[in-house]
Protein backbone atom coordinates (compact mmCIF):
# COMPACT_ATOMS: atom_id res chain seq x y z
CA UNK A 1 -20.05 61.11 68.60
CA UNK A 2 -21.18 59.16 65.65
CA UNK A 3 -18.80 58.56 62.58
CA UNK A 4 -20.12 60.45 59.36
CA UNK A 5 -19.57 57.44 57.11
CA UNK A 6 -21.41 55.23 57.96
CA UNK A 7 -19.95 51.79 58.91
CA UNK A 8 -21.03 49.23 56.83
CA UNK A 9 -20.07 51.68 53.93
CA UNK A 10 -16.43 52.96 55.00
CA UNK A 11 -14.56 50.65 52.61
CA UNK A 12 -17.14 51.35 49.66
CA UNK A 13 -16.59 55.35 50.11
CA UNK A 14 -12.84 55.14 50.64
CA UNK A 15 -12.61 53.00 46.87
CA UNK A 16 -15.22 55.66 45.32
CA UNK A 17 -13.26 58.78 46.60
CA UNK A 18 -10.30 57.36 45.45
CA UNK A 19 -11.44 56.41 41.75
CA UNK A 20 -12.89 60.21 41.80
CA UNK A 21 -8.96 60.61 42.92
CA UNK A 22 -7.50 58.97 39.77
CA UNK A 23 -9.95 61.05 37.40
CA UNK A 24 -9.10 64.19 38.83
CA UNK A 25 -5.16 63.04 38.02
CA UNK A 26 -5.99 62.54 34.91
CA UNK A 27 -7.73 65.46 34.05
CA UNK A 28 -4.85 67.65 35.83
CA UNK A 29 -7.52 68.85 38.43
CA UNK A 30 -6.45 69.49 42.00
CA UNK A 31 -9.59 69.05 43.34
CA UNK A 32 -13.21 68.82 43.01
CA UNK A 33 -16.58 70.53 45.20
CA UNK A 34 -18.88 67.96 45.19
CA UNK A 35 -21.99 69.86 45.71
CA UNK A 36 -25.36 67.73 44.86
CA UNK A 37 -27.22 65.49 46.61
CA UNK A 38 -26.89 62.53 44.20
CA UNK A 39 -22.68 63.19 44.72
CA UNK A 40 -22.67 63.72 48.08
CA UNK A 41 -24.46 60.41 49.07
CA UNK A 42 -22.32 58.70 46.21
CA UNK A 43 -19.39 59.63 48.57
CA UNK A 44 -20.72 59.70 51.80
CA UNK A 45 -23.44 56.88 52.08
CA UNK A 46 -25.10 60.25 53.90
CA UNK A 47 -27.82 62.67 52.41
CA UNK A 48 -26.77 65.71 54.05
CA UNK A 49 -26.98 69.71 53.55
CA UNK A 50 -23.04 70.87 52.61
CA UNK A 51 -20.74 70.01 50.36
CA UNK A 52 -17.03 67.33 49.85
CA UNK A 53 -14.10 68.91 48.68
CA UNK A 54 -11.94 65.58 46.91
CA UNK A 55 -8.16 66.35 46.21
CA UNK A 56 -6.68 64.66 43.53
CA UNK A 57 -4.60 62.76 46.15
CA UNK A 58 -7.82 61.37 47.39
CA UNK A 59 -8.28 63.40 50.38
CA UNK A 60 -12.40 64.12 51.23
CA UNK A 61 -12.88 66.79 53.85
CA UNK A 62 -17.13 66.98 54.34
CA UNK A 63 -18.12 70.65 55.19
CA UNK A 64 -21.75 69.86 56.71
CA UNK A 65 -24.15 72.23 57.65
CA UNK A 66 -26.70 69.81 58.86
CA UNK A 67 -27.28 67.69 60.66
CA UNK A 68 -24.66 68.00 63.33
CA UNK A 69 -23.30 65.35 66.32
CA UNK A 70 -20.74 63.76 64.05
CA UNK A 71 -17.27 63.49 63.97
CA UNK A 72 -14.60 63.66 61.27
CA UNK A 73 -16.69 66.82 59.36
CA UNK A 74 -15.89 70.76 59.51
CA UNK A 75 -19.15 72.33 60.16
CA UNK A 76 -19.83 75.65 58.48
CA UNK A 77 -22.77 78.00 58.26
CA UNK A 78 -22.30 78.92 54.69
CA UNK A 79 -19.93 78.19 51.39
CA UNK A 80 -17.31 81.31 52.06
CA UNK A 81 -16.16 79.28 55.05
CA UNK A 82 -15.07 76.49 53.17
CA UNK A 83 -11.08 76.41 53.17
């Protein structure tokens, strides 16, 4: 299986997620759904249907619906099964 992140990105998306981190801090947020296509490839490198839930200690978990084949994502169907 592929990795979601792409390769040549990995370092780029771990420094983004965690800046989004050190916002969320500051705003006293626990986390944040990223949910548009303009966020999602900020902090992916991926255009993809589903969503990124970033905790505020810079934890990304990518619910994808598609495409599928990678590795590293929680693949749902629809939004409720986000947890």
């Amino acid at each position: 299986m592929e990795s979601f992140i792409p390769k040549h990105l990995q370092d780029e998306v771990k420094a983004r997620v965690s800046r989004l981190a050190l916002l969320l801090n500051r705003a006293g947020a626990d986390a944040m759904l990223v949910c548009d296509n303009v966020g999602l490839y900020y902090l992916s490198g991926r255009v993809f249907a589903g969503y990124i839930l970033v905790g505020k200690d810079a934890s990304a978990r990518y619910f994808v619906r598609r495409p599928i084949g990678f590795e590293g994502v929680d693949y749902i169907r629809k939004p409720e099964q986000i947890v």
